[in-house]
PDB file of N, CA and C in Angstrom:
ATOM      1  N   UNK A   1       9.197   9.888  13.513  1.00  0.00           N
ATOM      2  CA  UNK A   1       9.004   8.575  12.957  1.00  0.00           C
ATOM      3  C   UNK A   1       9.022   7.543  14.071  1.00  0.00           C
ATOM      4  N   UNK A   2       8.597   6.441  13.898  1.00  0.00           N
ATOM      5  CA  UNK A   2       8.300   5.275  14.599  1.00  0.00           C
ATOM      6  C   UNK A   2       8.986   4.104  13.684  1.00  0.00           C
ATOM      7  N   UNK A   3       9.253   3.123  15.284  1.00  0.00           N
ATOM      8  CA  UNK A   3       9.566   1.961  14.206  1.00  0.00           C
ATOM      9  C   UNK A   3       8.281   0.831  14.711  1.00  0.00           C
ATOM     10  N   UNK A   4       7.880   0.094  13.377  1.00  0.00           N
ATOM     11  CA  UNK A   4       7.175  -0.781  13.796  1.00  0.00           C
ATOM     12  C   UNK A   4       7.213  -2.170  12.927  1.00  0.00           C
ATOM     13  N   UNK A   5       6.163  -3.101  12.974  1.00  0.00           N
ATOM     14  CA  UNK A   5       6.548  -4.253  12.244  1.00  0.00           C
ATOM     15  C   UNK A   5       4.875  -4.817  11.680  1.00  0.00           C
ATOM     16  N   UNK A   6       5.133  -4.896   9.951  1.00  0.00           N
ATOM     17  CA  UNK A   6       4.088  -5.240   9.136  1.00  0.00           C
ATOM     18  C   UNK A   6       3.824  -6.144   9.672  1.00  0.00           C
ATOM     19  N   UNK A   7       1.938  -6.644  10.459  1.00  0.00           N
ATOM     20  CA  UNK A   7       1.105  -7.673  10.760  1.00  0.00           C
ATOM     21  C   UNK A   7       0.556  -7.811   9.437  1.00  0.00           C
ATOM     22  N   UNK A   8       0.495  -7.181   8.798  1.00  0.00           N
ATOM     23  CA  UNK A   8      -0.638  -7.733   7.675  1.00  0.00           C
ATOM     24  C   UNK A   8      -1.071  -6.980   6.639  1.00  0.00           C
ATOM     25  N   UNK A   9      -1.980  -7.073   5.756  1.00  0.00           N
ATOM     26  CA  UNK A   9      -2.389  -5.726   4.410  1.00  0.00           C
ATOM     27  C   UNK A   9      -3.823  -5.645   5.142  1.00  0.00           C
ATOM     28  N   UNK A  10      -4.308  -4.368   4.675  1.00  0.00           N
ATOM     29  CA  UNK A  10      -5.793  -4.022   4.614  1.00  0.00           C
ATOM     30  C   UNK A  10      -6.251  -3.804   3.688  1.00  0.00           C
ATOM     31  N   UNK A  11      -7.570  -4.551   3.267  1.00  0.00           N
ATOM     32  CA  UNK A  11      -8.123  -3.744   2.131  1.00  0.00           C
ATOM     33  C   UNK A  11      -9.986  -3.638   1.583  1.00  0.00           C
ATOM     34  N   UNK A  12      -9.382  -2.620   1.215  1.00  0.00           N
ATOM     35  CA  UNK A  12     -10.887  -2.150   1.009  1.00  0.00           C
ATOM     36  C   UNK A  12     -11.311  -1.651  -0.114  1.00  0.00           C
ATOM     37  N   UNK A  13     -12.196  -2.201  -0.897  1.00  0.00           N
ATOM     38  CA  UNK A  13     -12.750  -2.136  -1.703  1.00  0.00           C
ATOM     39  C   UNK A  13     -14.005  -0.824  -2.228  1.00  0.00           C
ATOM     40  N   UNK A  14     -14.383  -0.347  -0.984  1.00  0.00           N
ATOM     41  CA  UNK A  14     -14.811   1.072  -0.866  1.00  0.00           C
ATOM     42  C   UNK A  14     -14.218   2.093  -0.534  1.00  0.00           C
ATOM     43  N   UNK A  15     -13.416   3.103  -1.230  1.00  0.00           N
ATOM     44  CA  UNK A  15     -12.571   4.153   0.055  1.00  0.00           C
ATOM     45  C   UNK A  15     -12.594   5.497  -1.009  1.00  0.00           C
ATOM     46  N   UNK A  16     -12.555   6.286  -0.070  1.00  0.00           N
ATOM     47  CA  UNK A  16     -12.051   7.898  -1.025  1.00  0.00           C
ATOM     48  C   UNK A  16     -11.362   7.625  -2.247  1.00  0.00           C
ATOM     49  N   UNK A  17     -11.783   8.006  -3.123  1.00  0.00           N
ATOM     50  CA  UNK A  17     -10.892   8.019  -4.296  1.00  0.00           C
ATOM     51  C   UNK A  17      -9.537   8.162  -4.620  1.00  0.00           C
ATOM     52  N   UNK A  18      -9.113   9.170  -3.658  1.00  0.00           N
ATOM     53  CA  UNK A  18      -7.614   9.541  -3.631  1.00  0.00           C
ATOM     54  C   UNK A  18      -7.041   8.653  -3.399  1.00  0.00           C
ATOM     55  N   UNK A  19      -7.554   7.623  -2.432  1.00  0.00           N
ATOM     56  CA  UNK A  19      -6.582   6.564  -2.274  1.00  0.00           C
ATOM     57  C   UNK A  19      -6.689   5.125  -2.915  1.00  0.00           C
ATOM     58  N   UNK A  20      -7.181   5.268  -3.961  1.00  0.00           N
ATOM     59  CA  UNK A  20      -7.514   3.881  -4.739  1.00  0.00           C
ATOM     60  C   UNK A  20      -5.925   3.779  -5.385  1.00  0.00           C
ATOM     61  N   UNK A  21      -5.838   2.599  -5.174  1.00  0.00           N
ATOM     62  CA  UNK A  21      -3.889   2.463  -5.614  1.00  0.00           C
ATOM     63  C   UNK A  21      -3.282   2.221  -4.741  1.00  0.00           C
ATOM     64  N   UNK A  22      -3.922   3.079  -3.630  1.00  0.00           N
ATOM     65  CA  UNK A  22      -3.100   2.472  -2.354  1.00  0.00           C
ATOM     66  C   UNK A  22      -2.563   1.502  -1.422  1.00  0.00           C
ATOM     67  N   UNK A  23      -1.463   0.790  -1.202  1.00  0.00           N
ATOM     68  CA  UNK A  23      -1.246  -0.233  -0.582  1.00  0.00           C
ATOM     69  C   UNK A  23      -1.422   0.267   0.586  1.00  0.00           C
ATOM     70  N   UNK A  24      -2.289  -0.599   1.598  1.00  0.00           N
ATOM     71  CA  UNK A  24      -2.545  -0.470   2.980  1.00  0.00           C
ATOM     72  C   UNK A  24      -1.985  -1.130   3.824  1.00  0.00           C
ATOM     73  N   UNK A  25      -1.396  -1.211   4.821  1.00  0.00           N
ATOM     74  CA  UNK A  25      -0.414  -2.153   5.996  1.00  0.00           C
ATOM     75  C   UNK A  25      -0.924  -1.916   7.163  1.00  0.00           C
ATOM     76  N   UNK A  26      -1.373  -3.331   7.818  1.00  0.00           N
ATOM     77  CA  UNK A  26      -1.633  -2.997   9.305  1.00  0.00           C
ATOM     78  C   UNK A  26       0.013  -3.161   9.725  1.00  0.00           C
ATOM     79  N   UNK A  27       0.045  -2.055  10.886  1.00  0.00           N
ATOM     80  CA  UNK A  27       1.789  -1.917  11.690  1.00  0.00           C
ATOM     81  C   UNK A  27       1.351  -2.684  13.261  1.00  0.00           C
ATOM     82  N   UNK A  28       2.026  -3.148  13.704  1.00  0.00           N
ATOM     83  CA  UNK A  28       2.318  -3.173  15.337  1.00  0.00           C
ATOM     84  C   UNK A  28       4.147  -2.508  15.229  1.00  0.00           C
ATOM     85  N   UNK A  29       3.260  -1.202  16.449  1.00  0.00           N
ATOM     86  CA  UNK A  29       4.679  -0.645  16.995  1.00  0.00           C
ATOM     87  C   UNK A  29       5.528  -1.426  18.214  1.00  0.00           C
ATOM     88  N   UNK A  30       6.706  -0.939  17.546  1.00  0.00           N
ATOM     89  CA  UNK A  30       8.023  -1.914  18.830  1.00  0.00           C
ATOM     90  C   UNK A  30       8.513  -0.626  19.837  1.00  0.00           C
ATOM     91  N   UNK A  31       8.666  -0.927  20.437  1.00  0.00           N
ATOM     92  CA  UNK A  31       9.395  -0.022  21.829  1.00  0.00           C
ATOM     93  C   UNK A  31      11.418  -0.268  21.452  1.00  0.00           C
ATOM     94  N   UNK A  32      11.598   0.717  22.114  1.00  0.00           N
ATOM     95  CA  UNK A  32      13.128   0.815  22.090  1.00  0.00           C
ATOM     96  C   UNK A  32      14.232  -0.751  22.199  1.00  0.00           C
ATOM     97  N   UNK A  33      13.714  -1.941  22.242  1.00  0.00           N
ATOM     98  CA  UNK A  33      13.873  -3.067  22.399  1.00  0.00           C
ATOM     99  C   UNK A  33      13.511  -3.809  21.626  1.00  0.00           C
ATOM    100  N   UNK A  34      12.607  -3.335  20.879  1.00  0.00           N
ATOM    101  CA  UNK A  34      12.555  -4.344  20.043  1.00  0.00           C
ATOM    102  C   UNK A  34      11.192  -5.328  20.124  1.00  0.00           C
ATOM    103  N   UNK A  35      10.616  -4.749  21.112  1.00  0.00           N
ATOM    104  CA  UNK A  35       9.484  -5.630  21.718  1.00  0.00           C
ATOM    105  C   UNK A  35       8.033  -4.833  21.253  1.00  0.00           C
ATOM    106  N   UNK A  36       7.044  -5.937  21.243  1.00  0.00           N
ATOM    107  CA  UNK A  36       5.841  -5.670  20.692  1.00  0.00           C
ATOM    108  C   UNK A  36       4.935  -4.432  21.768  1.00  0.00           C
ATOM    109  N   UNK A  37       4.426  -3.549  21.504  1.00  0.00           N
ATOM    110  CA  UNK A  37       3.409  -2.963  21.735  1.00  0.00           C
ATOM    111  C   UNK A  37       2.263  -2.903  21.725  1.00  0.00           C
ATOM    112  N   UNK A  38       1.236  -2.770  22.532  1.00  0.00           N
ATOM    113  CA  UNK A  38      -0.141  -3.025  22.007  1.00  0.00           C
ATOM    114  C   UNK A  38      -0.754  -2.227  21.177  1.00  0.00           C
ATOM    115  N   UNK A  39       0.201  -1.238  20.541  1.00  0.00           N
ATOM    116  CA  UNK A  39      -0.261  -0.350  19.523  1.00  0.00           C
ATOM    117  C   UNK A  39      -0.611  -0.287  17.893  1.00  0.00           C
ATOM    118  N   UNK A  40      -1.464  -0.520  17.597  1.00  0.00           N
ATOM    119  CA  UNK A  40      -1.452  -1.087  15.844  1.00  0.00           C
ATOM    120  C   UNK A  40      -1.876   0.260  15.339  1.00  0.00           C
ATOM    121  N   UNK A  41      -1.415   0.060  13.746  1.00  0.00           N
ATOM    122  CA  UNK A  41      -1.298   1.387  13.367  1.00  0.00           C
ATOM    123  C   UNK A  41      -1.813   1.059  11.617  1.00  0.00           C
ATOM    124  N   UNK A  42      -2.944   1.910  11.191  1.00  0.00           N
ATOM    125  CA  UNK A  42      -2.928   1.517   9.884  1.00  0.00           C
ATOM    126  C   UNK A  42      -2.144   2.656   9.016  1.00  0.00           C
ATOM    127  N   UNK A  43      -1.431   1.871   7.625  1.00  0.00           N
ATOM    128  CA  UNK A  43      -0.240   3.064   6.975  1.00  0.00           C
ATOM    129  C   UNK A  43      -0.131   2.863   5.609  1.00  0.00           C
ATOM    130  N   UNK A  44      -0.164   3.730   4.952  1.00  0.00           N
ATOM    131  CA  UNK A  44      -0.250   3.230   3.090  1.00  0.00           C
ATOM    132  C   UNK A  44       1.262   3.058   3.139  1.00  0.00           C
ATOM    133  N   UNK A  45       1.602   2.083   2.262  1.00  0.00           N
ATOM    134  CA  UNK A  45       3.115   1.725   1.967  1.00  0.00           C
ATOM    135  C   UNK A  45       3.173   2.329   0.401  1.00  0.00           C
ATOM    136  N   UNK A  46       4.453   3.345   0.559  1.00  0.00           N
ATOM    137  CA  UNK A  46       4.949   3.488  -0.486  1.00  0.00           C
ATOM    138  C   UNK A  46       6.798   2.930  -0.803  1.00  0.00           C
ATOM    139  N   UNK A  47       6.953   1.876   0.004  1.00  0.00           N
ATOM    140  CA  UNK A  47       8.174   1.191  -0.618  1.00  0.00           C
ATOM    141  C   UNK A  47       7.894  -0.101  -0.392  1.00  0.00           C
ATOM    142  N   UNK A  48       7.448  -0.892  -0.666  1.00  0.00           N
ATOM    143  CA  UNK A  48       7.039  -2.295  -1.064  1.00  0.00           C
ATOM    144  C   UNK A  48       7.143  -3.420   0.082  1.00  0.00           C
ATOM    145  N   UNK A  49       6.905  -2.619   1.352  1.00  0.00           N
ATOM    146  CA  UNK A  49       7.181  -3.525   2.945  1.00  0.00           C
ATOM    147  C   UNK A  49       6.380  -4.798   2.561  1.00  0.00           C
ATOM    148  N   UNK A  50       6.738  -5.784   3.579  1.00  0.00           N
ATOM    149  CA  UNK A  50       6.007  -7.024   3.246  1.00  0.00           C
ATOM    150  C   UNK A  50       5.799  -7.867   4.736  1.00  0.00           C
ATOM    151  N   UNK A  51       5.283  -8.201   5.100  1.00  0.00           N
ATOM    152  CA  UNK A  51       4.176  -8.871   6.191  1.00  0.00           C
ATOM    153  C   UNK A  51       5.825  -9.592   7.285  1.00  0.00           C
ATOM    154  N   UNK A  52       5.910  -9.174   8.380  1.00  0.00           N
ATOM    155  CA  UNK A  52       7.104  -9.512   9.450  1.00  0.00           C
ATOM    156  C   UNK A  52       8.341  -8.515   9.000  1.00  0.00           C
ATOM    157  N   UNK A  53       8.164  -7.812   8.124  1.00  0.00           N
ATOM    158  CA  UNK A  53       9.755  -6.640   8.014  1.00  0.00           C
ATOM    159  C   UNK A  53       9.187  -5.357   8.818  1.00  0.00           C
ATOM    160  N   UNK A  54      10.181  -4.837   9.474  1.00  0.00           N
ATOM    161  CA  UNK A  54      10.291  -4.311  10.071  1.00  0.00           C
ATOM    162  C   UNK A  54      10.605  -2.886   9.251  1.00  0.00           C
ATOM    163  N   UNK A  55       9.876  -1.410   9.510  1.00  0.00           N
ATOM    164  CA  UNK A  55       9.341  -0.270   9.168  1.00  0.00           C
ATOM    165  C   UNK A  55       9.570   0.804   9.845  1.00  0.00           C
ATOM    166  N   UNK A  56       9.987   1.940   9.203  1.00  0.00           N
ATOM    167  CA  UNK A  56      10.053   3.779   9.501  1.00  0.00           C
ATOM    168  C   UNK A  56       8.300   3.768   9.103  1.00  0.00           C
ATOM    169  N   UNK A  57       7.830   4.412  10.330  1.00  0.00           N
ATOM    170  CA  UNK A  57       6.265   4.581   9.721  1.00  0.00           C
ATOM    171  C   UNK A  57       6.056   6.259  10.114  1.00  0.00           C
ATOM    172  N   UNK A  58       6.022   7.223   9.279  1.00  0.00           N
ATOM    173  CA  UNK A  58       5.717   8.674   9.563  1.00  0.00           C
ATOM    174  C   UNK A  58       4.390   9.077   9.340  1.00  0.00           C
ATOM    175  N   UNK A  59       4.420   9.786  10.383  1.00  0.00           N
ATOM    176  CA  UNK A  59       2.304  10.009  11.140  1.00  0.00           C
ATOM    177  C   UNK A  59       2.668  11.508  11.130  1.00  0.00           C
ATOM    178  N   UNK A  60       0.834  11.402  11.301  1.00  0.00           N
ATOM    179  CA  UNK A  60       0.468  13.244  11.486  1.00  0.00           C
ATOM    180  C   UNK A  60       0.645  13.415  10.372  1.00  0.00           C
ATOM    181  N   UNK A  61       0.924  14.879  10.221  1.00  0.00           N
ATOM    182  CA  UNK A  61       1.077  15.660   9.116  1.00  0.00           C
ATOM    183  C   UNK A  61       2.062  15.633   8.558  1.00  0.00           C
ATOM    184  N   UNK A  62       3.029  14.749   8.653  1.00  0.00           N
ATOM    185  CA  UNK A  62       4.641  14.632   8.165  1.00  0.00           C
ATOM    186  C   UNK A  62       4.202  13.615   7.329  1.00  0.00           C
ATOM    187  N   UNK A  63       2.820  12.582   7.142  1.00  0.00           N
ATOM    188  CA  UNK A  63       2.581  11.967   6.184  1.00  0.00           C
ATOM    189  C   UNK A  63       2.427  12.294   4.935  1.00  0.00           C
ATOM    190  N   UNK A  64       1.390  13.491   5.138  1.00  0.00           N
ATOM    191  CA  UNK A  64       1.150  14.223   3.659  1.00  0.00           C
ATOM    192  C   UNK A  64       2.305  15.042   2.724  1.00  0.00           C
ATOM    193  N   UNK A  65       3.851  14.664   3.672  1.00  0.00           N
ATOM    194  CA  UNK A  65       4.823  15.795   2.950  1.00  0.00           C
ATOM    195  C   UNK A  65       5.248  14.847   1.801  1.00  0.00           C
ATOM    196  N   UNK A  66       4.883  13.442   2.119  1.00  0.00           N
ATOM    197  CA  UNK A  66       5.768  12.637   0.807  1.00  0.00           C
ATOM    198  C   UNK A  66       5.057  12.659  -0.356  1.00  0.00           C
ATOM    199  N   UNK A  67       6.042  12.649  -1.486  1.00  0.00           N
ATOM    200  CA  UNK A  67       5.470  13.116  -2.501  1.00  0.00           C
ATOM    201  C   UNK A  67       4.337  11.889  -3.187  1.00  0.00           C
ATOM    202  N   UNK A  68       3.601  12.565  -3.685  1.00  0.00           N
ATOM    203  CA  UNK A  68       2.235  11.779  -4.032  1.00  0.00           C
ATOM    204  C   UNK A  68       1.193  11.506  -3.030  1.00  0.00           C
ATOM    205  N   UNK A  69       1.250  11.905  -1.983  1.00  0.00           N
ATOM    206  CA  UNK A  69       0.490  11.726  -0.844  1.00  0.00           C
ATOM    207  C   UNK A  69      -0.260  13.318  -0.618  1.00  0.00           C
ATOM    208  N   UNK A  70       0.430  14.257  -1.171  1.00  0.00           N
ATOM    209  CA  UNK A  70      -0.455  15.837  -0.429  1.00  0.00           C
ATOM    210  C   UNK A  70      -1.663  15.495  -0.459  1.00  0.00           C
ATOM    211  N   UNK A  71      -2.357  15.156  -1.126  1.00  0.00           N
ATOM    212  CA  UNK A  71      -4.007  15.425  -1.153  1.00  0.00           C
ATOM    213  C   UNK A  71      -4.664  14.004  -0.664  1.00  0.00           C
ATOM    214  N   UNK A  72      -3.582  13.070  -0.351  1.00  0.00           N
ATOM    215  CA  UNK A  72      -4.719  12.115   0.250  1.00  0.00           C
ATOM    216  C   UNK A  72      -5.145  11.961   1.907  1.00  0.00           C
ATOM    217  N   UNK A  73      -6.262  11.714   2.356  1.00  0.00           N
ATOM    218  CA  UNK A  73      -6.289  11.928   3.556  1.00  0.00           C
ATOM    219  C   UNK A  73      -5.612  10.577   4.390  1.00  0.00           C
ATOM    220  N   UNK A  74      -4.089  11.021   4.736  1.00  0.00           N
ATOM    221  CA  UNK A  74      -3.359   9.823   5.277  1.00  0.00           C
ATOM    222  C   UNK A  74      -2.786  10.330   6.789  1.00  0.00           C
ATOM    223  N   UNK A  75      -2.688   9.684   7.641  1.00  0.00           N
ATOM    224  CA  UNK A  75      -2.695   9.936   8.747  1.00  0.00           C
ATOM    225  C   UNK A  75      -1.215   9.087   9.419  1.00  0.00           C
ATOM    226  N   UNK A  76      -0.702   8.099   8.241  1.00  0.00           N
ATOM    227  CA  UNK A  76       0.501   7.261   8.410  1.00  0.00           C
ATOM    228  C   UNK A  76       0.789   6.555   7.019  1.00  0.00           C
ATOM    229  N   UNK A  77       2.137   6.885   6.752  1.00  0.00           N
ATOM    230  CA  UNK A  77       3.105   6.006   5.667  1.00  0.00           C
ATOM    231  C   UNK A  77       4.466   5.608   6.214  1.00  0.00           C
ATOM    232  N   UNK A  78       4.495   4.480   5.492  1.00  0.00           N
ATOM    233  CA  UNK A  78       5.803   4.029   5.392  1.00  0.00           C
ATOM    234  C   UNK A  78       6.567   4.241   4.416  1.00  0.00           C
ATOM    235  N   UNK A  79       7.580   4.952   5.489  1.00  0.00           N
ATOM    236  CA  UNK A  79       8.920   5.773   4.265  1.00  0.00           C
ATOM    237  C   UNK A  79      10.227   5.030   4.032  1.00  0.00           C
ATOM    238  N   UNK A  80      10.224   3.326   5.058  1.00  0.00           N
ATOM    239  CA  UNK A  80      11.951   3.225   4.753  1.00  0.00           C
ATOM    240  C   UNK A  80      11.430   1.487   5.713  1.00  0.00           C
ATOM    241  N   UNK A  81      12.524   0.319   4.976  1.00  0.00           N
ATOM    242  CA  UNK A  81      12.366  -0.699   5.311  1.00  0.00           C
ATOM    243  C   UNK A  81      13.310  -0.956   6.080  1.00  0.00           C
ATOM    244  N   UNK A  82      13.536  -1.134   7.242  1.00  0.00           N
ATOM    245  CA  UNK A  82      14.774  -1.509   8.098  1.00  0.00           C
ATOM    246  C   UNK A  82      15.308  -2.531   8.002  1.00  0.00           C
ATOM    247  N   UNK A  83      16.684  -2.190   7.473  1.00  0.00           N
ATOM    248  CA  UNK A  83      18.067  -3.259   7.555  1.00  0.00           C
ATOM    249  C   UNK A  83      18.256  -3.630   8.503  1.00  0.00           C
ATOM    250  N   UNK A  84      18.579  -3.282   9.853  1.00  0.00           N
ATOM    251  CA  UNK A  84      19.626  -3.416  11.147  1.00  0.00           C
ATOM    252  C   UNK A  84      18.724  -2.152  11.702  1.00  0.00           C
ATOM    253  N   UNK A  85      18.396  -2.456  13.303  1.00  0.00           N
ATOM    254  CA  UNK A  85      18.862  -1.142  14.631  1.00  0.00           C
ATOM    255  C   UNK A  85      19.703  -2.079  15.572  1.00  0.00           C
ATOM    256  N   UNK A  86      20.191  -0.979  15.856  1.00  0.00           N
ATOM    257  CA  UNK A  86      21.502  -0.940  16.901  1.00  0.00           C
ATOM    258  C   UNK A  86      20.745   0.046  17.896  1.00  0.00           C
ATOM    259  N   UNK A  87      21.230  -0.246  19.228  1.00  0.00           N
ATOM    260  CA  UNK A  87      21.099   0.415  20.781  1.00  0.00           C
ATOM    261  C   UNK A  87      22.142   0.197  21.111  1.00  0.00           C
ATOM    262  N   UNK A  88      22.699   1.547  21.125  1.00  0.00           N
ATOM    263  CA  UNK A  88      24.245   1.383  22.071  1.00  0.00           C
ATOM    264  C   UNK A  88      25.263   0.110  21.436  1.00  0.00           C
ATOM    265  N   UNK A  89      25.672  -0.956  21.991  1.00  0.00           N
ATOM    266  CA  UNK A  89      26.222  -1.821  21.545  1.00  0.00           C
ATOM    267  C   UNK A  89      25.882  -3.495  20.878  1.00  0.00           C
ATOM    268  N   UNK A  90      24.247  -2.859  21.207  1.00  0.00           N
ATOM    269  CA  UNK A  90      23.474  -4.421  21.060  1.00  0.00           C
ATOM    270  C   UNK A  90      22.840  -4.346  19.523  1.00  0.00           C
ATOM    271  N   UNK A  91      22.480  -5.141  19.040  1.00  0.00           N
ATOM    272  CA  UNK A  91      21.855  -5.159  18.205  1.00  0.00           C
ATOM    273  C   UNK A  91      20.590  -5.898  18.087  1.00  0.00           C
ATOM    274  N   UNK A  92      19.861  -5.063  17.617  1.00  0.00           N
ATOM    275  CA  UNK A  92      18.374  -4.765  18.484  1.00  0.00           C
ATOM    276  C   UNK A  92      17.733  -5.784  16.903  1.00  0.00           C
ATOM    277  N   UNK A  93      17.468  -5.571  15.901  1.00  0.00           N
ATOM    278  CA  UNK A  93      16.762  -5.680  14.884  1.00  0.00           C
ATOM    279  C   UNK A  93      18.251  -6.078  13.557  1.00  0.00           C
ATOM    280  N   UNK A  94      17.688  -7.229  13.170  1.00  0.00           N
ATOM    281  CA  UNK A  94      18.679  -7.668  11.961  1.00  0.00           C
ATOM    282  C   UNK A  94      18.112  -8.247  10.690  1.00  0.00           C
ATOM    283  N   UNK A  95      17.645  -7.751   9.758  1.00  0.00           N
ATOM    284  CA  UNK A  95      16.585  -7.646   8.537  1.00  0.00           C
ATOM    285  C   UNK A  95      17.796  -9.116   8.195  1.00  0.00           C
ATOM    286  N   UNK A  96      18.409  -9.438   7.995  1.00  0.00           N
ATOM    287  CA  UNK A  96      19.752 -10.696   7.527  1.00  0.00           C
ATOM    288  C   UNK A  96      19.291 -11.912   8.567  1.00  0.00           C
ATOM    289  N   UNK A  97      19.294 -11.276   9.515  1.00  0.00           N
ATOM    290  CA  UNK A  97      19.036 -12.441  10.902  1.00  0.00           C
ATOM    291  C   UNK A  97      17.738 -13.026  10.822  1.00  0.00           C
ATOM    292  N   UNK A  98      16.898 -12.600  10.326  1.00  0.00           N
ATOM    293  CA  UNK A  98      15.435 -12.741  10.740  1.00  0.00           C
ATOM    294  C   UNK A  98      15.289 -13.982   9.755  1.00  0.00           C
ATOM    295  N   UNK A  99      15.803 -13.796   8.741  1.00  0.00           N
ATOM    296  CA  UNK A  99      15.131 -15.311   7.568  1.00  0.00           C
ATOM    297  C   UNK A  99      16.809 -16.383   7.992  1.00  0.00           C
ATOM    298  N   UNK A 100      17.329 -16.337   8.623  1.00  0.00           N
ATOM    299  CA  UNK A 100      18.176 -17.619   8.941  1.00  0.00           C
ATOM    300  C   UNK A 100      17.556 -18.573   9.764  1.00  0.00           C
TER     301      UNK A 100
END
């Protein structure tokens, strides 16, 4: 898994069938700090992330293990909305901190 942070929704109005229903999320991944990457990542959300929260995003083939996903062709989901990371003694990411 990766952690990264919702830029935005995608959507498309033409797509495989399997995935009609699907909520789409563009990701930018963070590095061990907390800091932006130039890496963007597109990911169907199946727990209700929302645009600046911060994301568990699982790729590859560890996508298709969550349930309702086997048969769609997904390449990244989001499995978990981050509360808090911690590094060692710092605290890296604070889901509480962010809207003060």
């Amino acid at each position: 898994m990766q952690i990264a942070k919702v830029r935005g929704n995608v959507v498309s109005t033409q797509k495989e069938p399997s995935l009609r229903g699907a909520k789409l999320l563009l990701l930018q991944l963070v590095d061990e700090e907390g800091n932006p990457l130039p890496k963007y990542e597109v990911a169907a959300d199946n727990v209700g992330a929302g645009v600046d929260e911060w994301v568990l995003v699982s790729c590859g083939s560890a996508a298709r293990i969550v349930q309702g996903n086997e048969q769609r062709p997904l390449d990244a989901v989001v499995v978990a909305i981050i509360d808090s990371v911690r590094l060692e003694d710092r605290l890296i990411y604070s889901k509480k901190d962010q809207y003060r």
